[in-house]
C-alpha atoms as a PDB file:
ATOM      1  CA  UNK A   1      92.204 147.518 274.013  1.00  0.00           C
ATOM      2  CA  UNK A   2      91.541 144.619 277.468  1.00  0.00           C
ATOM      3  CA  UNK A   3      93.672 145.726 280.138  1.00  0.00           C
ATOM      4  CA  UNK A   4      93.796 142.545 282.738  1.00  0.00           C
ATOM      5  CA  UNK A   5      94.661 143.156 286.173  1.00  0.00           C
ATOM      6  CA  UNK A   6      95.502 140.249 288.756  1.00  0.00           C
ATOM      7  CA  UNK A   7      93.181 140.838 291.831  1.00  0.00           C
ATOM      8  CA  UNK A   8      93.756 137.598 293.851  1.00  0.00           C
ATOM      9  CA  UNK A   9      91.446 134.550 292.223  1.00  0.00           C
ATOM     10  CA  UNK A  10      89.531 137.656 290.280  1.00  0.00           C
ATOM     11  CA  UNK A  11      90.627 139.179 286.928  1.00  0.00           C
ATOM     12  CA  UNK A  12      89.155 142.693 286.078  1.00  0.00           C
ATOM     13  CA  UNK A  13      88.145 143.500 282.626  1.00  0.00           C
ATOM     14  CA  UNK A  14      88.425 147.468 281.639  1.00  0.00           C
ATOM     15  CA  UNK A  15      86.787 148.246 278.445  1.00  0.00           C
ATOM     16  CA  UNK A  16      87.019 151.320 276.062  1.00  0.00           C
ATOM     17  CA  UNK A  17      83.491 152.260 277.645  1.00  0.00           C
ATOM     18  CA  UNK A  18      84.692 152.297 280.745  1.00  0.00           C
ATOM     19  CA  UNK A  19      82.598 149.215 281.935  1.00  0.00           C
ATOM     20  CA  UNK A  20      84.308 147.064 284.592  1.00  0.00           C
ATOM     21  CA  UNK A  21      84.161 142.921 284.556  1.00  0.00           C
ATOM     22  CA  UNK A  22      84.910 140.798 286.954  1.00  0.00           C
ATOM     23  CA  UNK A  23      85.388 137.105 286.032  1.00  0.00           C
ATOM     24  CA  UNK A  24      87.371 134.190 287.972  1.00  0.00           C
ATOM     25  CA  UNK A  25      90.059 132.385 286.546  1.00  0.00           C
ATOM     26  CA  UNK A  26      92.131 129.648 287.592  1.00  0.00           C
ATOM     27  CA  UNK A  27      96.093 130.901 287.230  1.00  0.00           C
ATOM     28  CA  UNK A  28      99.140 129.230 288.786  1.00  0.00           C
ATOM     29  CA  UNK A  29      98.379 130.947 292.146  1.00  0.00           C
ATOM     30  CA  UNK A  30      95.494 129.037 292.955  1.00  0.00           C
ATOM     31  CA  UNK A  31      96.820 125.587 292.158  1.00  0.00           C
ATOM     32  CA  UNK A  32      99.571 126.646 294.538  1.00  0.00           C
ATOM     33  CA  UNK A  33      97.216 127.161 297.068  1.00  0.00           C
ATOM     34  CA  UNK A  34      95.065 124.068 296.665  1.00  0.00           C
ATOM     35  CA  UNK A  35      98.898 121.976 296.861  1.00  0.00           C
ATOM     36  CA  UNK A  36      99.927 123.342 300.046  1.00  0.00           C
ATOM     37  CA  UNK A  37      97.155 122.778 301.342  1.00  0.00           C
ATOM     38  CA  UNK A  38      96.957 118.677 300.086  1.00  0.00           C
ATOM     39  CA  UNK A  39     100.512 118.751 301.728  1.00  0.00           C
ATOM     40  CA  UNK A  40      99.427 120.501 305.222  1.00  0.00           C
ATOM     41  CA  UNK A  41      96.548 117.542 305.521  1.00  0.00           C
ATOM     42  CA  UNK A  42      99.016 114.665 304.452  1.00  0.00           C
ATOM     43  CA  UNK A  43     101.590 116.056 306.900  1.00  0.00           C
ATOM     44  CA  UNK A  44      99.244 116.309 309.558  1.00  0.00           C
ATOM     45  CA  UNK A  45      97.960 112.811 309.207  1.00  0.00           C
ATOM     46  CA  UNK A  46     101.591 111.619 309.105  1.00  0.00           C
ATOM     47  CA  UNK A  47     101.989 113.573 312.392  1.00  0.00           C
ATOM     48  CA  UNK A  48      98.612 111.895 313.975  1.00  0.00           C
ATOM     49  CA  UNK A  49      99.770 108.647 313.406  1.00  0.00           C
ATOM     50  CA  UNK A  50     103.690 108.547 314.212  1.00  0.00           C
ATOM     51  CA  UNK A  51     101.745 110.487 318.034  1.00  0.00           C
ATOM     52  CA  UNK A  52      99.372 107.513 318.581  1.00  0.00           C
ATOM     53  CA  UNK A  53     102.719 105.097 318.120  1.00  0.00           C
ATOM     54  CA  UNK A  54     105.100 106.659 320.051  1.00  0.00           C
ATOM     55  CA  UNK A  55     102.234 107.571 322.927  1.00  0.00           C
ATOM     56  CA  UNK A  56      99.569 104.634 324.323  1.00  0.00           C
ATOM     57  CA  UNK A  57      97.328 104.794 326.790  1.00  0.00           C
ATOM     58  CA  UNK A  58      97.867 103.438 330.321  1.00  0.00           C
ATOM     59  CA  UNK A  59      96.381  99.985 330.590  1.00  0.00           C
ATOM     60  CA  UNK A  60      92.683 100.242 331.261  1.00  0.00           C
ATOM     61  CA  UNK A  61      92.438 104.229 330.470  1.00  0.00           C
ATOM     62  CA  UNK A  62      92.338 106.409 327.409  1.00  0.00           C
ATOM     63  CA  UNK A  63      93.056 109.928 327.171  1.00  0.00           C
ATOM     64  CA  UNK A  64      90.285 112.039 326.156  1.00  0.00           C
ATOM     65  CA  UNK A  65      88.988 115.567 326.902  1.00  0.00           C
ATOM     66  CA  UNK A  66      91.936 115.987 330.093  1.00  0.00           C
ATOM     67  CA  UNK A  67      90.307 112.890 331.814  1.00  0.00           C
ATOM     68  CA  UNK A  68      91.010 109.076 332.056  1.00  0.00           C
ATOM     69  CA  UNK A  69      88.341 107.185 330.747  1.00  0.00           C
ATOM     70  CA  UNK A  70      88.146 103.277 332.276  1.00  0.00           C
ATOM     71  CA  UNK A  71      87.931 100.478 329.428  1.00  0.00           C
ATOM     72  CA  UNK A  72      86.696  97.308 330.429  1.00  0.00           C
ATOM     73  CA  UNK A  73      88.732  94.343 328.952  1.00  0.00           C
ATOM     74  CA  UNK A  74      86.615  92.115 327.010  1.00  0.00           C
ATOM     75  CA  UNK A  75      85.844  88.618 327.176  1.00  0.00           C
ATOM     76  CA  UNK A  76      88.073  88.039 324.220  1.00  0.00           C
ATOM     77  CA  UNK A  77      91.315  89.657 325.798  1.00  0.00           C
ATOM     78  CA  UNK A  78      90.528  87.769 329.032  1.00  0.00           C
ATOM     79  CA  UNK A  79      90.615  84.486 327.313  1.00  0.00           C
ATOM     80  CA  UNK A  80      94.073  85.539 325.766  1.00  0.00           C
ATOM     81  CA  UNK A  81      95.563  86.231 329.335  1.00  0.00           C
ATOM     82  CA  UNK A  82      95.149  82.818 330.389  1.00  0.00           C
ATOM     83  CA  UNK A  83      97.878  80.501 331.061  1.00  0.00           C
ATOM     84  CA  UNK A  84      98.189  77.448 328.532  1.00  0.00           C
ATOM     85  CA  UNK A  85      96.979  73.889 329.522  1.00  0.00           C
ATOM     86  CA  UNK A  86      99.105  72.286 331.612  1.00  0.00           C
ATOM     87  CA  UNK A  87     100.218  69.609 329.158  1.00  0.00           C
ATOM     88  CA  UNK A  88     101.485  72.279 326.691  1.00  0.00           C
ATOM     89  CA  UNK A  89     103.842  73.686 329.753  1.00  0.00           C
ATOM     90  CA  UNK A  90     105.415  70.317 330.707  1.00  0.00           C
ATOM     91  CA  UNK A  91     106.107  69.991 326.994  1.00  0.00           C
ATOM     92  CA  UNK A  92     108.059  73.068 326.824  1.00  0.00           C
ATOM     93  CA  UNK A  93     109.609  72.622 329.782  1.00  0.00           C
ATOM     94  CA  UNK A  94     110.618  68.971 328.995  1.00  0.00           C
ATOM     95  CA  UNK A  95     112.337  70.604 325.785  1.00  0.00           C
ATOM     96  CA  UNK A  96     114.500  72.865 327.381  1.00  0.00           C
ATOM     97  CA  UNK A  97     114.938  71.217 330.613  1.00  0.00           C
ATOM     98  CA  UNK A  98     118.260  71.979 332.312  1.00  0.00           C
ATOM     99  CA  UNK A  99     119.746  70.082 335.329  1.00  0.00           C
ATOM    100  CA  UNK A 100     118.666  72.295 338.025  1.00  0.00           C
ATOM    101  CA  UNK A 101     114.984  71.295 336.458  1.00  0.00           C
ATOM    102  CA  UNK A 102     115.430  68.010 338.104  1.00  0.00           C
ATOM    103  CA  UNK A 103     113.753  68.409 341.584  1.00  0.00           C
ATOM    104  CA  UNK A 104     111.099  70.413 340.061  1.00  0.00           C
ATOM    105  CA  UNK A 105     110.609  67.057 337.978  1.00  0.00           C
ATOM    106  CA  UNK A 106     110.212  64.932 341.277  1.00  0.00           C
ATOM    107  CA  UNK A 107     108.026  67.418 342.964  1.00  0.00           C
ATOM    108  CA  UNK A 108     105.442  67.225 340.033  1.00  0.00           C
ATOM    109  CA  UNK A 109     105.796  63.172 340.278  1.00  0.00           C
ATOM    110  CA  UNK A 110     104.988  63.581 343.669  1.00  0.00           C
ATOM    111  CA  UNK A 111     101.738  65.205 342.621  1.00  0.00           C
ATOM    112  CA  UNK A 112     100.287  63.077 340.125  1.00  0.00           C
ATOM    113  CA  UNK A 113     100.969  60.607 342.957  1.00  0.00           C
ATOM    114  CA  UNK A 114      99.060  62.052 344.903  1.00  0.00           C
ATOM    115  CA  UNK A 115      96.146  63.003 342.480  1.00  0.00           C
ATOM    116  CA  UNK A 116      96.154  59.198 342.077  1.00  0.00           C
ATOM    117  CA  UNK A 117      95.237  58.744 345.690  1.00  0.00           C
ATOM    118  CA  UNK A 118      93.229  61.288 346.064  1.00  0.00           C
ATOM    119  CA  UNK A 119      90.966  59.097 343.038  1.00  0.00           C
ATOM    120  CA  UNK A 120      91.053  55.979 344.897  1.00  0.00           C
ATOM    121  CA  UNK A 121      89.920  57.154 348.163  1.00  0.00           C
ATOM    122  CA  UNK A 122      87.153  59.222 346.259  1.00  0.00           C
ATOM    123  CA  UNK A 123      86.249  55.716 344.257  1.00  0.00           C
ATOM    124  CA  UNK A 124      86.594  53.839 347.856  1.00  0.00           C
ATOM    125  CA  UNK A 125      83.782  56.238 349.292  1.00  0.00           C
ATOM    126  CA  UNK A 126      81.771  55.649 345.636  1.00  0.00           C
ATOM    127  CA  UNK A 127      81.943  51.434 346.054  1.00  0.00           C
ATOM    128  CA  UNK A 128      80.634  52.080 349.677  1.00  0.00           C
ATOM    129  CA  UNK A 129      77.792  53.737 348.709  1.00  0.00           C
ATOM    130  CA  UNK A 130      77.280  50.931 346.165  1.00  0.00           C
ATOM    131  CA  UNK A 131      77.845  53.206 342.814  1.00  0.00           C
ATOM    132  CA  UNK A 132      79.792  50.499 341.250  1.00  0.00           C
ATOM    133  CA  UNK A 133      80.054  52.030 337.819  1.00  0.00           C
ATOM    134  CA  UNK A 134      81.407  55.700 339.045  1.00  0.00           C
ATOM    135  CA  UNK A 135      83.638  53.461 341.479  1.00  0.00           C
ATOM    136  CA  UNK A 136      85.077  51.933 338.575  1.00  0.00           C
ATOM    137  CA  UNK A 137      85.656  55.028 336.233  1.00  0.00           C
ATOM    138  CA  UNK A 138      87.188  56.285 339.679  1.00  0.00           C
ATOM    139  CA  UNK A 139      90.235  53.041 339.936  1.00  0.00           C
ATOM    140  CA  UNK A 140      90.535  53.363 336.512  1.00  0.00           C
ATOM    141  CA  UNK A 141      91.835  57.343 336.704  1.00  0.00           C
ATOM    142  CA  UNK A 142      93.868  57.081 339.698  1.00  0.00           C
ATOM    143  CA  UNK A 143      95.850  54.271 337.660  1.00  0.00           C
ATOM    144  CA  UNK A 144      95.770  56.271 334.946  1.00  0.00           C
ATOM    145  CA  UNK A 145      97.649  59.160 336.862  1.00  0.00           C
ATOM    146  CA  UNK A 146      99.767  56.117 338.395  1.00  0.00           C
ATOM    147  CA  UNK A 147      99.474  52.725 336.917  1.00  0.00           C
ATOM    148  CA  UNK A 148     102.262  51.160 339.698  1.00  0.00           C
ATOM    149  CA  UNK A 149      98.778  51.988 342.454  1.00  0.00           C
ATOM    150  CA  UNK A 150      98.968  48.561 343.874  1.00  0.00           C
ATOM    151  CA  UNK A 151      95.914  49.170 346.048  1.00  0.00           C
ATOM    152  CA  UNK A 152      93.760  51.206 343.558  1.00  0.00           C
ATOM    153  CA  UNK A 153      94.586  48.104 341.280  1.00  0.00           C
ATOM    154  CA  UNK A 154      93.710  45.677 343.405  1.00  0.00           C
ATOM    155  CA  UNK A 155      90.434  46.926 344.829  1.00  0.00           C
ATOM    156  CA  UNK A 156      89.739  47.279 340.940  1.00  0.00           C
ATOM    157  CA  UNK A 157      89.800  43.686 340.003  1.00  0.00           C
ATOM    158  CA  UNK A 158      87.525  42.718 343.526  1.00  0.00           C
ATOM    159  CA  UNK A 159      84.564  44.762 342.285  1.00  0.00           C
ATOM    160  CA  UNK A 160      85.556  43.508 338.675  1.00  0.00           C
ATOM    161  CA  UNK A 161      85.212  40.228 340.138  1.00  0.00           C
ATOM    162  CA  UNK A 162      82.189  41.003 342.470  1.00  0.00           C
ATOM    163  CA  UNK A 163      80.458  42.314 339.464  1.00  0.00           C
ATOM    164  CA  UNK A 164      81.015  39.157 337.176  1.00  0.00           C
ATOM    165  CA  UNK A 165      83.256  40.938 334.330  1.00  0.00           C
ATOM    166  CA  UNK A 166      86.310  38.544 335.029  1.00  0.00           C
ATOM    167  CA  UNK A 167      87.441  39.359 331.145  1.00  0.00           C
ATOM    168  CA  UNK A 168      88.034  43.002 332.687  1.00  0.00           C
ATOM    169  CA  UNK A 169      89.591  41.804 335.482  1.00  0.00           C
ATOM    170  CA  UNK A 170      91.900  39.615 333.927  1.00  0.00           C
ATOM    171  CA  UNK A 171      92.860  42.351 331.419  1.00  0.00           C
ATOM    172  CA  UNK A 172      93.498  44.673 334.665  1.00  0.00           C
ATOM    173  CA  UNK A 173      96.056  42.123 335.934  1.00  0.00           C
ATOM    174  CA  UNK A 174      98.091  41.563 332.832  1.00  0.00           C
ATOM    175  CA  UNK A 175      98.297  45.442 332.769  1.00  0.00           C
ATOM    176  CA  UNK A 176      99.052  45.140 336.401  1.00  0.00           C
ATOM    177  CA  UNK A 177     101.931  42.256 335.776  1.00  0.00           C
ATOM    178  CA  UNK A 178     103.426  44.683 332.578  1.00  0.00           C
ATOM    179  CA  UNK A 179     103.997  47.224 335.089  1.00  0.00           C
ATOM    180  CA  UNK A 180     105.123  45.377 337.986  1.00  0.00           C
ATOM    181  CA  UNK A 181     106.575  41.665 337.313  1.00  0.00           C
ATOM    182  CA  UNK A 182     107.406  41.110 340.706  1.00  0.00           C
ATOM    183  CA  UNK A 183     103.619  41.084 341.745  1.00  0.00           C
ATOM    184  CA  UNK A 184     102.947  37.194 342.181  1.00  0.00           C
ATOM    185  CA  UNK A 185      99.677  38.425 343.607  1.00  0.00           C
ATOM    186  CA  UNK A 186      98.544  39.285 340.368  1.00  0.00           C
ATOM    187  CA  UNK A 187     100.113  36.206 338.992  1.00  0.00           C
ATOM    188  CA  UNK A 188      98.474  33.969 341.193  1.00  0.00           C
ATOM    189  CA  UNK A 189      95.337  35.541 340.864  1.00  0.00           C
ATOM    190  CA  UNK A 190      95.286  35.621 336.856  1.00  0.00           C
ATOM    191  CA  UNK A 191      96.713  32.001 336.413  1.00  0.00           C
ATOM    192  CA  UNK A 192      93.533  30.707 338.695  1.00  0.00           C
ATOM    193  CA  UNK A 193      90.994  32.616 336.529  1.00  0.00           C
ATOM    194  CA  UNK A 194      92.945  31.326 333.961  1.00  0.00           C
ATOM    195  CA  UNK A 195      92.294  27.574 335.460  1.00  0.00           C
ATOM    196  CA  UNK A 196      88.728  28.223 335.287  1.00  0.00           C
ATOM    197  CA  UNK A 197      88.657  29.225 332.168  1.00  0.00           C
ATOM    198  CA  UNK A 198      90.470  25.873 331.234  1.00  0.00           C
ATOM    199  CA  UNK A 199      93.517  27.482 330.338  1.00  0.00           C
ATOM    200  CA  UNK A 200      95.598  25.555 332.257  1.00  0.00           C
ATOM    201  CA  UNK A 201      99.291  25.986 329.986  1.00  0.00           C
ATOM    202  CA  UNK A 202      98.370  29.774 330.135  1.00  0.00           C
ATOM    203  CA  UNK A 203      98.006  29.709 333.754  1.00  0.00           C
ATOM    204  CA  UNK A 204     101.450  27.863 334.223  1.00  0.00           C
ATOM    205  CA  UNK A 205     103.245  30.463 331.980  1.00  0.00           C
ATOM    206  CA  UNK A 206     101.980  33.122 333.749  1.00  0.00           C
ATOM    207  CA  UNK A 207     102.731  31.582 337.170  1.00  0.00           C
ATOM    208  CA  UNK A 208     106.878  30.575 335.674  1.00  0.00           C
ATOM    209  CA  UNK A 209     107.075  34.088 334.755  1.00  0.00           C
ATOM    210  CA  UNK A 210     106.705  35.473 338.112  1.00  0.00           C
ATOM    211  CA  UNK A 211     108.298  32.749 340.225  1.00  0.00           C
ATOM    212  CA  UNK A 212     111.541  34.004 340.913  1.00  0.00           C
ATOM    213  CA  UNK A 213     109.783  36.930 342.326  1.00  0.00           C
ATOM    214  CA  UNK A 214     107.936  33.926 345.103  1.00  0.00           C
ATOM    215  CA  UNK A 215     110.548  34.101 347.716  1.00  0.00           C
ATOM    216  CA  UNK A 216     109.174  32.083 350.545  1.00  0.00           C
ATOM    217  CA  UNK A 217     105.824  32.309 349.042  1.00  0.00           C
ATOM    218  CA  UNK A 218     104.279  28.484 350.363  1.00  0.00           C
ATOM    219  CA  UNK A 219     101.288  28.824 348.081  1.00  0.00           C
ATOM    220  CA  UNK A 220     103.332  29.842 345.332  1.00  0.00           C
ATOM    221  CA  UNK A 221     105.014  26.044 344.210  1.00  0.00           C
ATOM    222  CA  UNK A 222     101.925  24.334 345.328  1.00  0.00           C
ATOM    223  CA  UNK A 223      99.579  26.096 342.683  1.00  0.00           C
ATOM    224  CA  UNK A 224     102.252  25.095 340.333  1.00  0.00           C
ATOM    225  CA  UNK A 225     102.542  22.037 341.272  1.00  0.00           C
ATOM    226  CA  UNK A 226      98.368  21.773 341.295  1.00  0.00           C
ATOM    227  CA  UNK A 227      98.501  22.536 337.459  1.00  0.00           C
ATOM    228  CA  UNK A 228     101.395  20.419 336.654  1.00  0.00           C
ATOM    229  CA  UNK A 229      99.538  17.486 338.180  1.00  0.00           C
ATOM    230  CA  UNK A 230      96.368  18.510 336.222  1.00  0.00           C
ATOM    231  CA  UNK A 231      98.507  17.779 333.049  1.00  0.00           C
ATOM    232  CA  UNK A 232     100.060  14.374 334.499  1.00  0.00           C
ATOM    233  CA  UNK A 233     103.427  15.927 334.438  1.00  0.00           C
ATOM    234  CA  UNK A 234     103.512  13.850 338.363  1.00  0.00           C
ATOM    235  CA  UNK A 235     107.473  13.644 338.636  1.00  0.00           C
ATOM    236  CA  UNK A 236     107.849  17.994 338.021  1.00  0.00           C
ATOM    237  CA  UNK A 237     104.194  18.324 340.460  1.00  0.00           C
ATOM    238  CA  UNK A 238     106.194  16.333 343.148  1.00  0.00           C
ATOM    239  CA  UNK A 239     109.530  18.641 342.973  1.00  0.00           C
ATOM    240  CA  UNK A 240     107.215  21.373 343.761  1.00  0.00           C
ATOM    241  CA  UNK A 241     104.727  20.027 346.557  1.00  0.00           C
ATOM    242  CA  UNK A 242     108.163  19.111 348.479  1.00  0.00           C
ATOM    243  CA  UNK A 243     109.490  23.124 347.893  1.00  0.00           C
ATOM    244  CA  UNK A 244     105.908  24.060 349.490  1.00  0.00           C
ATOM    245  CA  UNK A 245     106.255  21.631 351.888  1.00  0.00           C
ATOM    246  CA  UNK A 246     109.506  22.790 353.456  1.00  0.00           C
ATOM    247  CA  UNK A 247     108.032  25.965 353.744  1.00  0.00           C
ATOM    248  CA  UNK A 248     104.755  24.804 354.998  1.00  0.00           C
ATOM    249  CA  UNK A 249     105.233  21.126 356.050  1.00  0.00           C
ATOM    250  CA  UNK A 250     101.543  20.985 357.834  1.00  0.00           C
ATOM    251  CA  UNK A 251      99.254  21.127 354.842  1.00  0.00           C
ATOM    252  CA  UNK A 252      97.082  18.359 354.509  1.00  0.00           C
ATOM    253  CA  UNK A 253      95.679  19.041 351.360  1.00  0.00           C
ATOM    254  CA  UNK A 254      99.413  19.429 349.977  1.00  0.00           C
ATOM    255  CA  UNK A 255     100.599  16.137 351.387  1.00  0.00           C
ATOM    256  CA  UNK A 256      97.845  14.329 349.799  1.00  0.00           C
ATOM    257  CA  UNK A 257      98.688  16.369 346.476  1.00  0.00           C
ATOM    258  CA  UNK A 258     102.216  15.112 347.258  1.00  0.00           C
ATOM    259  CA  UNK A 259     101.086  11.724 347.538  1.00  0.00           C
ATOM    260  CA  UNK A 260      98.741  11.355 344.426  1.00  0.00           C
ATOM    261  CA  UNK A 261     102.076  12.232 341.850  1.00  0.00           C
ATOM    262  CA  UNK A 262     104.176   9.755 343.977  1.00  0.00           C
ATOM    263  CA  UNK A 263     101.268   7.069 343.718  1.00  0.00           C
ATOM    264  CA  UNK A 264     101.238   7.980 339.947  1.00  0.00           C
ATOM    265  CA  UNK A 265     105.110   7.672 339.725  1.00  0.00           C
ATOM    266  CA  UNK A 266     104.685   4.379 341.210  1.00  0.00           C
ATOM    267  CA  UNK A 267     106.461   5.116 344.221  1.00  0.00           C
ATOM    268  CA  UNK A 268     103.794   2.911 346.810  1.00  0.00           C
ATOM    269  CA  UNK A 269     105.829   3.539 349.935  1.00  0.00           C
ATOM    270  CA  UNK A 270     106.082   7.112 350.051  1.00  0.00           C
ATOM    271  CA  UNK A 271     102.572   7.748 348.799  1.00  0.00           C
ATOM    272  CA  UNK A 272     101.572   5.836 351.904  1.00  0.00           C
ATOM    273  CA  UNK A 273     103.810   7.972 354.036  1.00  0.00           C
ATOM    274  CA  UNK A 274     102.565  11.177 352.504  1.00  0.00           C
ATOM    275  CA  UNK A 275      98.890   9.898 352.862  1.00  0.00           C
ATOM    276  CA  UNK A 276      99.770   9.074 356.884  1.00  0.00           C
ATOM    277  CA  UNK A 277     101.431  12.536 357.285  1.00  0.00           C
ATOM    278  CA  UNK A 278      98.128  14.435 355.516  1.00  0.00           C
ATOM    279  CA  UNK A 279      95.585  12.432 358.342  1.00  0.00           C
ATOM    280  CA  UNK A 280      97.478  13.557 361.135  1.00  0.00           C
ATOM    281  CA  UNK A 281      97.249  17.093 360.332  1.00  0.00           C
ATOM    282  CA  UNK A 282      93.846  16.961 361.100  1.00  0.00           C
ATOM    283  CA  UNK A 283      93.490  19.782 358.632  1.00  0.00           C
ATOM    284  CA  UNK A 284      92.025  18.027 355.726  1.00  0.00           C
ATOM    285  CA  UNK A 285      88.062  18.980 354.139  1.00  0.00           C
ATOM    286  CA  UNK A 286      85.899  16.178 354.955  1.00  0.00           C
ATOM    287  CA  UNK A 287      86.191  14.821 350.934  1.00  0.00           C
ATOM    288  CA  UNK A 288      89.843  14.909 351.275  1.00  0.00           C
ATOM    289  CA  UNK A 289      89.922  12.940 354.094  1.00  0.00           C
ATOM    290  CA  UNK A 290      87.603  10.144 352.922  1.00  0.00           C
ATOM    291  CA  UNK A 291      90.038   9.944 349.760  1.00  0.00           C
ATOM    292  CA  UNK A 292      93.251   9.301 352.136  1.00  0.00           C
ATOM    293  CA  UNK A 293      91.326   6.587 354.142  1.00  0.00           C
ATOM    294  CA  UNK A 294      90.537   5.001 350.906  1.00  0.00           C
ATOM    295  CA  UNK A 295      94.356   5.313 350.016  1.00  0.00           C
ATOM    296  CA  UNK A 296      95.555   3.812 352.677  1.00  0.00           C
ATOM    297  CA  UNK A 297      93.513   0.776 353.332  1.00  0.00           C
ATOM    298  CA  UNK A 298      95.122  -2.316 352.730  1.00  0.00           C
ATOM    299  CA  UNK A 299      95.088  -4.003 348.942  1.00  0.00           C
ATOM    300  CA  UNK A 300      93.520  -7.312 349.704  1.00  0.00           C
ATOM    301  CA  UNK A 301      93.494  -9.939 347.175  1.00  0.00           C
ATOM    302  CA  UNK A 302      89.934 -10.998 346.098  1.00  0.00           C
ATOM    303  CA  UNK A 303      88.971 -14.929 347.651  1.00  0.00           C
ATOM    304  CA  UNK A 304      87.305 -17.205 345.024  1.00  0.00           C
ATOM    305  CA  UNK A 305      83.630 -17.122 345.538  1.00  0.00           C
ATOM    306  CA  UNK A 306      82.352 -20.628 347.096  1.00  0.00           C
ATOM    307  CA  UNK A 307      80.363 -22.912 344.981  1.00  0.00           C
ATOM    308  CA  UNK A 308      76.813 -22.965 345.847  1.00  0.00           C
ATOM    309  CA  UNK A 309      75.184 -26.204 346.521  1.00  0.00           C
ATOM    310  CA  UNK A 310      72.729 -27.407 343.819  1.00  0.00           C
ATOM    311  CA  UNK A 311      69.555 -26.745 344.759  1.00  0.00           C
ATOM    312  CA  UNK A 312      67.436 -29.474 343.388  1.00  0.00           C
ATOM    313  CA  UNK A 313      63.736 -28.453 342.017  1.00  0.00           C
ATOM    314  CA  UNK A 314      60.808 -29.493 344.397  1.00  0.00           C
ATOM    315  CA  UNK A 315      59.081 -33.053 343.108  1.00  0.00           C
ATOM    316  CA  UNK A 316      56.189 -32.353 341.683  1.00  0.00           C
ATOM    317  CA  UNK A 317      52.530 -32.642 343.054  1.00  0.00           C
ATOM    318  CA  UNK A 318      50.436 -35.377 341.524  1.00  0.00           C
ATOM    319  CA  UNK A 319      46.818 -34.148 340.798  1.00  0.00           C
ATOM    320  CA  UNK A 320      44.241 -35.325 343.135  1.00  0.00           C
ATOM    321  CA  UNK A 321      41.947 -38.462 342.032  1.00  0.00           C
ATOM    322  CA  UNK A 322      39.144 -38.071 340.664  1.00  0.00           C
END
């Protein structure tokens, strides 16, 4: 008969010779070794991971070996530190404005103001040193940051003008006039490149738009009254010489003006007196003056031209003898 004896993961076989064999078997306690020890590893990963959680480094250092270790922060978590673009922040900040928000409001205003000017003057120093271009790109940001930058605007449309692109400057005014109707400078300054263009009904809306914005503005009625001349409308051209007359009763030019549309209306005696009052301002070009003169000199009627005698043929020559 086998007699089997247990000896840990060994079994020993006793024969009737008396022979001993040894031979390895798997039996319940090895498998119960092999599972505590798949639950020791499992626990102690559970227990690596729940200590890196509750414990992290101090920023810039790892633990290792007893000693901090510096970590340089890479270009990547640099980038994410960064503040977002300033648009982005007034967006937010617009969305959950509150009252006391309001001052910050007028202090940023205040800024962009000032960016504005800071691009004129910079675009100023660029026209001086005859850059026109970068001059230009320069008056067109500053109005960008503030489109109400009367002086950025206007220095704008003199180099648009210097540099013969009158389409751009007469876009830059109509911009100008959206922003601030009360501007007859850019009114009177569009409706004349208007004029030249032949536009002369444009020019006359645009100037009616801005008028009651004139105030004592002399110049104002007479370039109105100019254009409503140009179209024969002489009795509306004369209500308007007389309003820039009564601001400015010494203009030659605008007496004679005055005087053409009365002449037109057929009203001879005060064209003449307008015509009198324009010589003795003694302010009129020389071509305006030799018009006047012309005005007033005195309608003559033309005398029946004389009958000239007969002049009778000379007698003729007889030939000589021969």
């Amino acid at each position: 008969m086998n007699r089997y004896t247990e000896i840990g993961e060994a079994v020993v076989t006793s024969t009737i010779s008396g022979k001993a064999k040894v031979r390895l078997v798997q039996n319940r306690g090895l498998r119960s070794v092999a599972v505590l020890l798949l639950a020791a590893i499992f626990l102690g990963l559970v227990a690596a991971f729940w200590f890196g959680l509750g414990k992290q480094p101090a920023d810039g250092e790892v633990q290792g070996e007893g000693r901090p270790v510096v970590v340089k922060p890479d270009a990547a978590a640099h980038k994410m530190a960064e503040p977002p673009p300033a648009a982005l922040v007034e967006e937010s900040k617009s969305q959950v404005a509150a009252p006391s928000e309001v001052d910050a409001g007028s202090t940023e205003k205040l800024s962009t103001q000032q960016q504005s000017q800071n691009a004129f003057s910079r675009a100023q120093q660029l026209e001086q040193q005859g850059k026109s271009n970068e001059a230009l790109e320069k008056y067109r940001s500053a109005l960008l940051l503030n489109p109400t930058n009367g002086a950025a605007r206007q220095s704008m449309v003199d180099l648009l003008l210097k540099t013969k692109r009158t389409g751009d400057a007469e876009r830059a005014l109509q911009i100008g006039l959206k922003y601030n109707p009360k501007q007859t400078s850019y009114a009177m300054q569009l409706a004349r490149l208007q004029v030249e263009k032949d536009e002369v009904p444009q020019a006359l809306d645009t100037l009616m738009k801005t008028l009651p914005y004139a105030g004592k503005q002399a110049e104002y009625p007479a370039l109105i009254a100019s254009l409503l001349q140009r179209q024969n409308r002489h009795a509306s051209a004369v209500v308007y010489y007389r309003k820039a007359l009564a601001l400015q009763p010494n203009s030659g030019e605008w007496l004679m003006g005055l005087g053409v549309s009365l002449k037109a209306g057929q009203q001879m005696d005060e064209a003449r007196t307008a015509f009198k009052r324009a010589l003795e301002t003694h302010n009129l070009s020389p071509q305006s003056q030799a018009f006047v003169e012309e005005q007033l000199r005195p309608v003559t009627t033309p005398q029946p031209v004389a009958a000239q005698p007969a002049v009778s043929p000379p007698p003729a020559t007889q030939p000589p003898p021969q």
